[in-house]
N, C-alpha and C. Protein backbone atom coordinates (compact mmCIF):
# COMPACT_ATOMS: atom_id res chain seq x y z
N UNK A 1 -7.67 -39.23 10.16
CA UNK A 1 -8.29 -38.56 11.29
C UNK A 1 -8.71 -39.63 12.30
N UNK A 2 -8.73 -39.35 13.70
CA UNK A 2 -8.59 -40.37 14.27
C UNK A 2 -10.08 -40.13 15.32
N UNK A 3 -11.03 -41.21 15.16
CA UNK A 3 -12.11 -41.48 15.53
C UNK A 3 -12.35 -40.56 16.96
N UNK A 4 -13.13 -40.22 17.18
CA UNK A 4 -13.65 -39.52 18.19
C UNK A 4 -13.93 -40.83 19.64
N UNK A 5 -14.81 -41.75 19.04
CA UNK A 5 -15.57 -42.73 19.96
C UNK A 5 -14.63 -43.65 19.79
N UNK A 6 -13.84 -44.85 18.82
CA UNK A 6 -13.67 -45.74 19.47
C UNK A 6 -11.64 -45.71 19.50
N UNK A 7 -11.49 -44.44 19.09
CA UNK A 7 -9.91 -44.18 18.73
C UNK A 7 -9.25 -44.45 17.43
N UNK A 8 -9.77 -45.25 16.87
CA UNK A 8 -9.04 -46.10 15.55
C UNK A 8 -8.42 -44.57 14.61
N UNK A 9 -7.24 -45.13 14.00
CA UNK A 9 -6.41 -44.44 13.15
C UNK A 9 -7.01 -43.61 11.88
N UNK A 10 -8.56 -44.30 11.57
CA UNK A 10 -8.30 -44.05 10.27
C UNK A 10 -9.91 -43.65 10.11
N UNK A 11 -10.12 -42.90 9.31
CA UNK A 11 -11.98 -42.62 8.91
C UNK A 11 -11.84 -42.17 7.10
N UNK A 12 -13.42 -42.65 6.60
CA UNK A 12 -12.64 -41.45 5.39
C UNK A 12 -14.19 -40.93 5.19
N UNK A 13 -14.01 -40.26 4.34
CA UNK A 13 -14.76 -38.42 4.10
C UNK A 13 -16.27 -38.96 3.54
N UNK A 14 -16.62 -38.80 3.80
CA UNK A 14 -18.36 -38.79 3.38
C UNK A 14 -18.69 -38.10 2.79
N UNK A 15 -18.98 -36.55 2.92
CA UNK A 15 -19.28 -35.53 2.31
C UNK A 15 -18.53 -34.21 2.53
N UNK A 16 -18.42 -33.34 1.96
CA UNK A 16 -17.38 -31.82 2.45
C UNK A 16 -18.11 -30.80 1.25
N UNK A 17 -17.85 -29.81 2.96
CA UNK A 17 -18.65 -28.48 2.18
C UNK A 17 -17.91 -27.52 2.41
N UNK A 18 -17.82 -26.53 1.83
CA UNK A 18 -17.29 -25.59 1.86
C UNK A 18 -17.64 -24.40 3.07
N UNK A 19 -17.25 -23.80 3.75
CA UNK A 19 -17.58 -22.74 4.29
C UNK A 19 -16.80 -20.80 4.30
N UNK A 20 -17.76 -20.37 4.48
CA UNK A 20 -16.95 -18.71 5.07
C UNK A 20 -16.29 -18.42 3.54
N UNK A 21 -16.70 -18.80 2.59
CA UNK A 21 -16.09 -18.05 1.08
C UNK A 21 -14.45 -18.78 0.92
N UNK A 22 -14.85 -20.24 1.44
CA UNK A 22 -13.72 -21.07 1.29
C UNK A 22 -12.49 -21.20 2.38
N UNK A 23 -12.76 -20.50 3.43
CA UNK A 23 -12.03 -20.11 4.16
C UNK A 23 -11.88 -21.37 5.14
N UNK A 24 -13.18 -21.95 5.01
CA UNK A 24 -12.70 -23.38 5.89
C UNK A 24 -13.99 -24.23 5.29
N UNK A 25 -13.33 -25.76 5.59
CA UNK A 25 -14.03 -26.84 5.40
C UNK A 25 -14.64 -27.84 6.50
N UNK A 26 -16.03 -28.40 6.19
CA UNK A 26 -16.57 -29.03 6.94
C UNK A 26 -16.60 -30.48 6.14
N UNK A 27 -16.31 -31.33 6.75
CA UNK A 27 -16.13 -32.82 6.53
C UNK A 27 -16.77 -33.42 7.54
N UNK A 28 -18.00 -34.70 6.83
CA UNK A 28 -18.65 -35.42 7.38
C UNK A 28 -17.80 -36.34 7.15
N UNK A 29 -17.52 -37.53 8.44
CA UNK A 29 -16.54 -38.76 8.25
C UNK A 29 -17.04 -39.94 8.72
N UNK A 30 -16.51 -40.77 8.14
CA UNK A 30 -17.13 -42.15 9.04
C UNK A 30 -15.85 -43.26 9.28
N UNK A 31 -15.90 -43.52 10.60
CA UNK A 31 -15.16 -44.42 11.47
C UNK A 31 -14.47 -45.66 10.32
N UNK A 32 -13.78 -46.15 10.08
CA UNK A 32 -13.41 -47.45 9.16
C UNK A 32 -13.68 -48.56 9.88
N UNK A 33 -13.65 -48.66 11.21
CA UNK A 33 -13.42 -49.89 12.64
C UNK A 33 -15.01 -49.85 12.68
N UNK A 34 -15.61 -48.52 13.77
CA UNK A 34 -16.85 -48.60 14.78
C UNK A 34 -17.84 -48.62 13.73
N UNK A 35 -18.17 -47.60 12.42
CA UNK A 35 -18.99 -47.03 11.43
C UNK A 35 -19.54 -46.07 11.99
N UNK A 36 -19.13 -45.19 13.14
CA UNK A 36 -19.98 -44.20 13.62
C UNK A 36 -19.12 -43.18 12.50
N UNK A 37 -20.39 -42.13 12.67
CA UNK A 37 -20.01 -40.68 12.05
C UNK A 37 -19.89 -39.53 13.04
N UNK A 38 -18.79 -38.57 12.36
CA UNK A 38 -18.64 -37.44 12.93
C UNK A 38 -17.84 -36.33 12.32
N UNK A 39 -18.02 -35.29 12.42
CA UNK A 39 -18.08 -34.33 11.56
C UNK A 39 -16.42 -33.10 12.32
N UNK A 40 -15.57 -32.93 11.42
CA UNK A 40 -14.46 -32.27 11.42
C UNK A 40 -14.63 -31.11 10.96
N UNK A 41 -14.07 -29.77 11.52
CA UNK A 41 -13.66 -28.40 10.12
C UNK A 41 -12.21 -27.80 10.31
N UNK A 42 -12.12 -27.55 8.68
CA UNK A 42 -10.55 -27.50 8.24
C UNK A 42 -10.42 -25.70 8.48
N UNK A 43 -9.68 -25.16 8.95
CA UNK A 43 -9.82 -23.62 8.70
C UNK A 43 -8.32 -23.34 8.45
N UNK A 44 -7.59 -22.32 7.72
CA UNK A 44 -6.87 -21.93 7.68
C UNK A 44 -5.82 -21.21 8.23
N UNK A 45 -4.64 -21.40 9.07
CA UNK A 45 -4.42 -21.06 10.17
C UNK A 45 -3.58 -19.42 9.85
N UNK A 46 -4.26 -19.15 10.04
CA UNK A 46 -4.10 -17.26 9.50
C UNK A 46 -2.97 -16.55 10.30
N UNK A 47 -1.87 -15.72 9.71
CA UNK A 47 -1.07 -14.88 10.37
C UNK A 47 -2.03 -13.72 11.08
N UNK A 48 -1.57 -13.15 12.00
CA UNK A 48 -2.35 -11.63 12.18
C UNK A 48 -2.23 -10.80 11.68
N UNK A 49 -3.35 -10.41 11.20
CA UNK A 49 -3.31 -8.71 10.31
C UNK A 49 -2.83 -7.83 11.62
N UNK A 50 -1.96 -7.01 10.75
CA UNK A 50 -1.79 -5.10 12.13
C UNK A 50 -1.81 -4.27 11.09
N UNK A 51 -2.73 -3.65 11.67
CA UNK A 51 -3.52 -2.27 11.78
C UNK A 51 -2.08 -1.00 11.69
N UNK A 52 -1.99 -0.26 11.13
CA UNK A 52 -1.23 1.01 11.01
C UNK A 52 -1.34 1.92 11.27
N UNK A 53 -1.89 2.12 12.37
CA UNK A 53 -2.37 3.93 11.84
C UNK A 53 -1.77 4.83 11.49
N UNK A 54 -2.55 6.18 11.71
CA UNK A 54 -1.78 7.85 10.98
C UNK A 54 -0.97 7.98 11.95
N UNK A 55 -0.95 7.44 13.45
CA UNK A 55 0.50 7.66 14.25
C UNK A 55 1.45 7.00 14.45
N UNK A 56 1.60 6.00 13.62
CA UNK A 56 2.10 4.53 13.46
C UNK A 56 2.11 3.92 14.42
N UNK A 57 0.90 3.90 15.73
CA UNK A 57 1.03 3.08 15.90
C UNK A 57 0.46 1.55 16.12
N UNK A 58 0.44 0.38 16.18
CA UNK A 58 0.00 -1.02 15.74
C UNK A 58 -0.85 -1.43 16.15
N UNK A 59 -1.92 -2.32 15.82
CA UNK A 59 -2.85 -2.87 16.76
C UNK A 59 -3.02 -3.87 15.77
N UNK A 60 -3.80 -5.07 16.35
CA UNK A 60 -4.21 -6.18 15.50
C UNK A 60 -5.55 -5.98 14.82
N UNK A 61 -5.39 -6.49 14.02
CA UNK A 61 -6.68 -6.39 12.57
C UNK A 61 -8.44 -6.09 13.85
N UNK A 62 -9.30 -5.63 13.65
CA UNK A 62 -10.46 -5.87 14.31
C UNK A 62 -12.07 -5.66 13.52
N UNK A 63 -12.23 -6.91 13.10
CA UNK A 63 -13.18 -7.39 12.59
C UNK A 63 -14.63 -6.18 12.77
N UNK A 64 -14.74 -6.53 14.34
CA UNK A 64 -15.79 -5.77 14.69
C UNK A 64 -15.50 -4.42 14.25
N UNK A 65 -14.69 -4.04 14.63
CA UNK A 65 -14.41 -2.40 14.51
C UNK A 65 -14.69 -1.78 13.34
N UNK A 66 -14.11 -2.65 12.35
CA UNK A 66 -14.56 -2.17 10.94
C UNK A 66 -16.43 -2.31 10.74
N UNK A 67 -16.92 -3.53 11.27
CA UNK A 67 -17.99 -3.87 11.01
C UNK A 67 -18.93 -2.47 11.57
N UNK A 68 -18.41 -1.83 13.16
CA UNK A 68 -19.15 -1.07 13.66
C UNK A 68 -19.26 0.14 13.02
N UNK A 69 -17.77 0.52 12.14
CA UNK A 69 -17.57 2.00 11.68
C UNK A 69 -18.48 2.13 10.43
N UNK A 70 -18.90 0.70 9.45
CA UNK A 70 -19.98 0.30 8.20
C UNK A 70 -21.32 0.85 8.97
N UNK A 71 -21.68 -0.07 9.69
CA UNK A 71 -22.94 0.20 10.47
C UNK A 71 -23.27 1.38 10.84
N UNK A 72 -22.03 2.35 11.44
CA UNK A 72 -22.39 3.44 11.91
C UNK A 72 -22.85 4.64 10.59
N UNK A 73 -22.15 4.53 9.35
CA UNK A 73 -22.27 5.12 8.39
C UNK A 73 -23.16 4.59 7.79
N UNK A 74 -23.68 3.42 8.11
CA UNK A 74 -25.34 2.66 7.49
C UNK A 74 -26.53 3.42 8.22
N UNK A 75 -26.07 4.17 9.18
CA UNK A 75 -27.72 4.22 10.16
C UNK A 75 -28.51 5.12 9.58
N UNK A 76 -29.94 4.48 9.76
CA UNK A 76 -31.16 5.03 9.49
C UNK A 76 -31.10 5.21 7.85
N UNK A 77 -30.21 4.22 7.09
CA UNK A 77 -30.50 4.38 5.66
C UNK A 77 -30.74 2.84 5.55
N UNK A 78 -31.51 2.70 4.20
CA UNK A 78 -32.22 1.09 3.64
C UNK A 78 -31.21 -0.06 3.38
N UNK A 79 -30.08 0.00 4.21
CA UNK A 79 -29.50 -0.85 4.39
C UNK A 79 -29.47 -1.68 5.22
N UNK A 80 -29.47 -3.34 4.67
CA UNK A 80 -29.34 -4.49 5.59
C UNK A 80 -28.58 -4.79 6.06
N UNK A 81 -28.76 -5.82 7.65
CA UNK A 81 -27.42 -5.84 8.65
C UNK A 81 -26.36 -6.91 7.17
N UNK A 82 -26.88 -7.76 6.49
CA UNK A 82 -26.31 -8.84 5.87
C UNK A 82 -25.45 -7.50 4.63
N UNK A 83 -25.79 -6.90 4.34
CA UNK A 83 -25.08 -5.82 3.13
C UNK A 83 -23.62 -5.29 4.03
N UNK A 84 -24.44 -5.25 5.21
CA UNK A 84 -23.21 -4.58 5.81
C UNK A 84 -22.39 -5.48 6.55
N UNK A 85 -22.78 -6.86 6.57
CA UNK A 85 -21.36 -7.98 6.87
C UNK A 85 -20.89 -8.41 5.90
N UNK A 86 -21.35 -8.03 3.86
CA UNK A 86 -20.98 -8.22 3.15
C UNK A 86 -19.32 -7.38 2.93
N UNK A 87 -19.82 -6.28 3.73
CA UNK A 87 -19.10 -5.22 2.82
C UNK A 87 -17.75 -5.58 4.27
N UNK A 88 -17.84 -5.77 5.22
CA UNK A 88 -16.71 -6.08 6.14
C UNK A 88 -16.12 -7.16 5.59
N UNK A 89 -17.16 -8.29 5.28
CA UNK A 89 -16.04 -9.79 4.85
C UNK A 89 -15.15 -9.09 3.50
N UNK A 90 -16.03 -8.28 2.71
CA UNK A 90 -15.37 -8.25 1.53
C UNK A 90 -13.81 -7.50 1.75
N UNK A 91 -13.56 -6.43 2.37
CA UNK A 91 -12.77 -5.38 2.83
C UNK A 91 -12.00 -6.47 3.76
N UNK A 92 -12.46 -7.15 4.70
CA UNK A 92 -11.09 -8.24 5.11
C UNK A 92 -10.70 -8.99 4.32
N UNK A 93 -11.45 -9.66 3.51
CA UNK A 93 -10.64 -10.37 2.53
C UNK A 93 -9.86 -10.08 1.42
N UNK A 94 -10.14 -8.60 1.06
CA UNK A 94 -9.55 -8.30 0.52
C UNK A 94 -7.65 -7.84 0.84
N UNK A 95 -8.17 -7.45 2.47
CA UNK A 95 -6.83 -6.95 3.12
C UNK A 95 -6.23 -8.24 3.71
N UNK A 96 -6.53 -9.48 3.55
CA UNK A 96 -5.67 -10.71 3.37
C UNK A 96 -4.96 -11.61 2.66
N UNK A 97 -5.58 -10.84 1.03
CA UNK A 97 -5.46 -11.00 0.35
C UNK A 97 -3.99 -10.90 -0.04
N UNK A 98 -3.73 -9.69 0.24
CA UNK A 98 -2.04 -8.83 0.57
C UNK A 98 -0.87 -9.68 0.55
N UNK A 99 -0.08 -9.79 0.44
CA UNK A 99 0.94 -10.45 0.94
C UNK A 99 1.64 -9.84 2.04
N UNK A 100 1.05 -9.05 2.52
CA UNK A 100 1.78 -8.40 3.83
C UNK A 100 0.89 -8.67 5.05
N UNK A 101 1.83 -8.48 5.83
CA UNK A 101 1.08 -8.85 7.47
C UNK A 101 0.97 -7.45 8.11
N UNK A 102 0.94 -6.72 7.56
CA UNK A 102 0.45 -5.00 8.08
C UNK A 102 -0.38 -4.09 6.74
N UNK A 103 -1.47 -3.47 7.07
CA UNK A 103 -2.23 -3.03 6.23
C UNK A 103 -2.20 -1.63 7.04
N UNK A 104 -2.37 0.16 5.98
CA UNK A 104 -2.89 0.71 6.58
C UNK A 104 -3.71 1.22 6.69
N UNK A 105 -3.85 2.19 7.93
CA UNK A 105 -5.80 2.23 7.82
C UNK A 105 -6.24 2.81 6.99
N UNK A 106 -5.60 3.23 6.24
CA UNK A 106 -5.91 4.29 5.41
C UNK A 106 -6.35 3.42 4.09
N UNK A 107 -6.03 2.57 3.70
CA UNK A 107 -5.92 1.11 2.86
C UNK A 107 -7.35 0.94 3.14
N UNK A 108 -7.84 0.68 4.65
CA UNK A 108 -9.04 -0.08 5.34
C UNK A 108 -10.17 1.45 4.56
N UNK A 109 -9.82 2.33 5.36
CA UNK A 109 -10.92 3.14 4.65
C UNK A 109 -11.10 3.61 3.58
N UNK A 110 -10.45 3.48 2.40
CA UNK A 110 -10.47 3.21 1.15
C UNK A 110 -11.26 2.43 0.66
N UNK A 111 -10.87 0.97 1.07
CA UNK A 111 -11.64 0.01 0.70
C UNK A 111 -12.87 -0.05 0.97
N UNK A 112 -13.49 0.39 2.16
CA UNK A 112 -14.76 0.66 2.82
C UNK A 112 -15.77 1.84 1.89
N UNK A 113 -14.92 3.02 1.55
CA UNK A 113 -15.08 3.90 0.73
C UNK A 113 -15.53 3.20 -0.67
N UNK A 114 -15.13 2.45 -1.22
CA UNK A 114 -15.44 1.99 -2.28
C UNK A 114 -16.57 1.17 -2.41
N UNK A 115 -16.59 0.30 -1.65
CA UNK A 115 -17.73 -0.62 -1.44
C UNK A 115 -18.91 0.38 -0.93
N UNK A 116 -18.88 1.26 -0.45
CA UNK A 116 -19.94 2.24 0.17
C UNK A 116 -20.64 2.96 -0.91
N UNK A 117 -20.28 3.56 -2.06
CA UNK A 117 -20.03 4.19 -2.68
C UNK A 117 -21.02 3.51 -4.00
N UNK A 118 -20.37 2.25 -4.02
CA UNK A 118 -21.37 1.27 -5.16
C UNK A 118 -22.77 1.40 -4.20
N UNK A 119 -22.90 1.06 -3.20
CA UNK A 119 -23.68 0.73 -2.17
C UNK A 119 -24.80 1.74 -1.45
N UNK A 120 -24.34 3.09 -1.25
CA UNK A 120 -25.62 3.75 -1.08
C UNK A 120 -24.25 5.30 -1.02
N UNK A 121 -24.72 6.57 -2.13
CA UNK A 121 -23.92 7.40 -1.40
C UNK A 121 -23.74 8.18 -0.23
N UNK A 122 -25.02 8.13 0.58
CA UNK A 122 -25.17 8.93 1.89
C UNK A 122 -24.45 8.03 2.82
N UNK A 123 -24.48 7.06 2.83
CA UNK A 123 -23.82 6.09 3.68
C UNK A 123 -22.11 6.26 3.01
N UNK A 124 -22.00 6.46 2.44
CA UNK A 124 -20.03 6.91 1.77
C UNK A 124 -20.04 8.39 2.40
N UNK A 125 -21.04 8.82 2.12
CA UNK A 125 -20.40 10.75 2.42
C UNK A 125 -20.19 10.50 3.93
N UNK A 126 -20.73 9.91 5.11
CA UNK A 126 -20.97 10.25 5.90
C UNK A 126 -19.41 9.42 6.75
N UNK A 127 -19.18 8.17 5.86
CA UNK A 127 -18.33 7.63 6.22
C UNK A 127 -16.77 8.27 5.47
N UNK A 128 -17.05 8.61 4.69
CA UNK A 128 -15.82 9.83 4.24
C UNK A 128 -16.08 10.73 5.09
N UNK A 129 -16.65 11.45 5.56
CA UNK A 129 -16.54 12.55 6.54
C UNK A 129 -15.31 12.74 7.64
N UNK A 130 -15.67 11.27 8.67
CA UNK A 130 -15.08 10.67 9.34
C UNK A 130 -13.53 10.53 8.83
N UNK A 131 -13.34 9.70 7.96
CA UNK A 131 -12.12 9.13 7.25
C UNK A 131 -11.54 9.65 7.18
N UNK A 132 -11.86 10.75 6.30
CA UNK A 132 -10.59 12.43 5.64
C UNK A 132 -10.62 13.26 6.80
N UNK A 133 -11.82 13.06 7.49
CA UNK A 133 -11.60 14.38 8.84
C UNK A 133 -11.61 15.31 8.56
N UNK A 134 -12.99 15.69 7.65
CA UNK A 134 -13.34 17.23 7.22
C UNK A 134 -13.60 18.04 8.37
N UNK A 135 -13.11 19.12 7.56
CA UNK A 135 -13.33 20.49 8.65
C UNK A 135 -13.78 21.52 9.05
N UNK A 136 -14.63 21.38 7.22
CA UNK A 136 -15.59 22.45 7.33
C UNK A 136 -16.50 21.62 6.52
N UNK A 137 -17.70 22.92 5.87
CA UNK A 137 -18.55 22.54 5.53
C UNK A 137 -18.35 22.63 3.33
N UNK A 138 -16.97 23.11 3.04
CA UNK A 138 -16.46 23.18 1.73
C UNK A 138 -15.81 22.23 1.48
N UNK A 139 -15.18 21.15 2.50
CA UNK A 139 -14.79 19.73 2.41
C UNK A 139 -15.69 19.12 2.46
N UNK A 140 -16.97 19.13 2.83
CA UNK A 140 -18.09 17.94 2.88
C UNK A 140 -18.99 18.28 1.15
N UNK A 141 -18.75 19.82 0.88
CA UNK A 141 -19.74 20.15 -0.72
C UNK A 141 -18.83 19.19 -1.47
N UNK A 142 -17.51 19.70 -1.39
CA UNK A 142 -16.42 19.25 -2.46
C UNK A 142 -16.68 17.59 -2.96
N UNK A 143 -16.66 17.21 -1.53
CA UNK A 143 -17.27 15.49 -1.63
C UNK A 143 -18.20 15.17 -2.74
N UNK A 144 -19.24 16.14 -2.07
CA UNK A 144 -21.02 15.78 -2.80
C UNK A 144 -20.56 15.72 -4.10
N UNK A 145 -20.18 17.05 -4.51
CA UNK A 145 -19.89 17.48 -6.08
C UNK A 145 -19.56 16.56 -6.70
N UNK A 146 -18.05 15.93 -6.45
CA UNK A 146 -17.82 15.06 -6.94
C UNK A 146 -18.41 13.35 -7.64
N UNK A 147 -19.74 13.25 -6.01
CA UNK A 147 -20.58 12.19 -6.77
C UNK A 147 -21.74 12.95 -7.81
């Protein structure tokens, strides 16, 4: 790695930490020439996830979006904002996990469904609601029953 301040070719590693559930690395370095330090991160250079939908058609993966549709099925129940960036990292990582570069949404709200579900059930019913696109009020009992 090649020095920030005085250019030289070469530095080596001081300390390295892990970040983001391994997803990238932070390396403290020091100069071999000047002895100054300075700090690098390694991240993984990721294909793009696409999105599928029920009309096929594509969009790229969106972090937030999922995060907002958690949140929205979190409101006004005893859930923390950190539970609910748990449950997005977990559900992307899981859908990167894939060996495919297209996931569908239907995949996404599944997975969301599940993690919800361990997690609080009013916050799953409400986000199944949405998902399946109930239509009455014998698709939303049918749900309950089942938990």
């Amino acid at each position: 790695m090649r020095c920030p301040y005085c250019h030289f070719e070469d530095s080596k590693v001081i300390d390295s930490r892990s970040k983001n559930n391994g997803r990238a690395i932070r390396r403290r370095r020091e100069c071999i020439s000047c002895k100054r330090r300075f700090t690098t991160k390694e991240m993984v250079e990721e294909t793009p996830l696409i999105v599928v939908k029920a009309d096929q058609r594509r969009e790229p993966f969106n972090r937030e979006k999922l995060r907002q549709g958690i949140q929205l099925a979190c409101s006004k129940r005893p859930i923390s904002v950190q539970k609910i960036e748990d449950i997005a990292s977990k559900v992307e990582y899981e859908l990167r996990e894939k060996v495919t570069d297209e996931v569908n949404s239907q995949e996404i709200g599944r997975l969301v469904m599940y993690h919800l579900k361990n997690l609080d059930q009013v916050a799953y019913v409400r986000f199944a609601s949405v998902y399946r696109k109930f239509q009455d009020k014998e698709e939303f009992i049918s749900e309950l029953q089942e938990l």
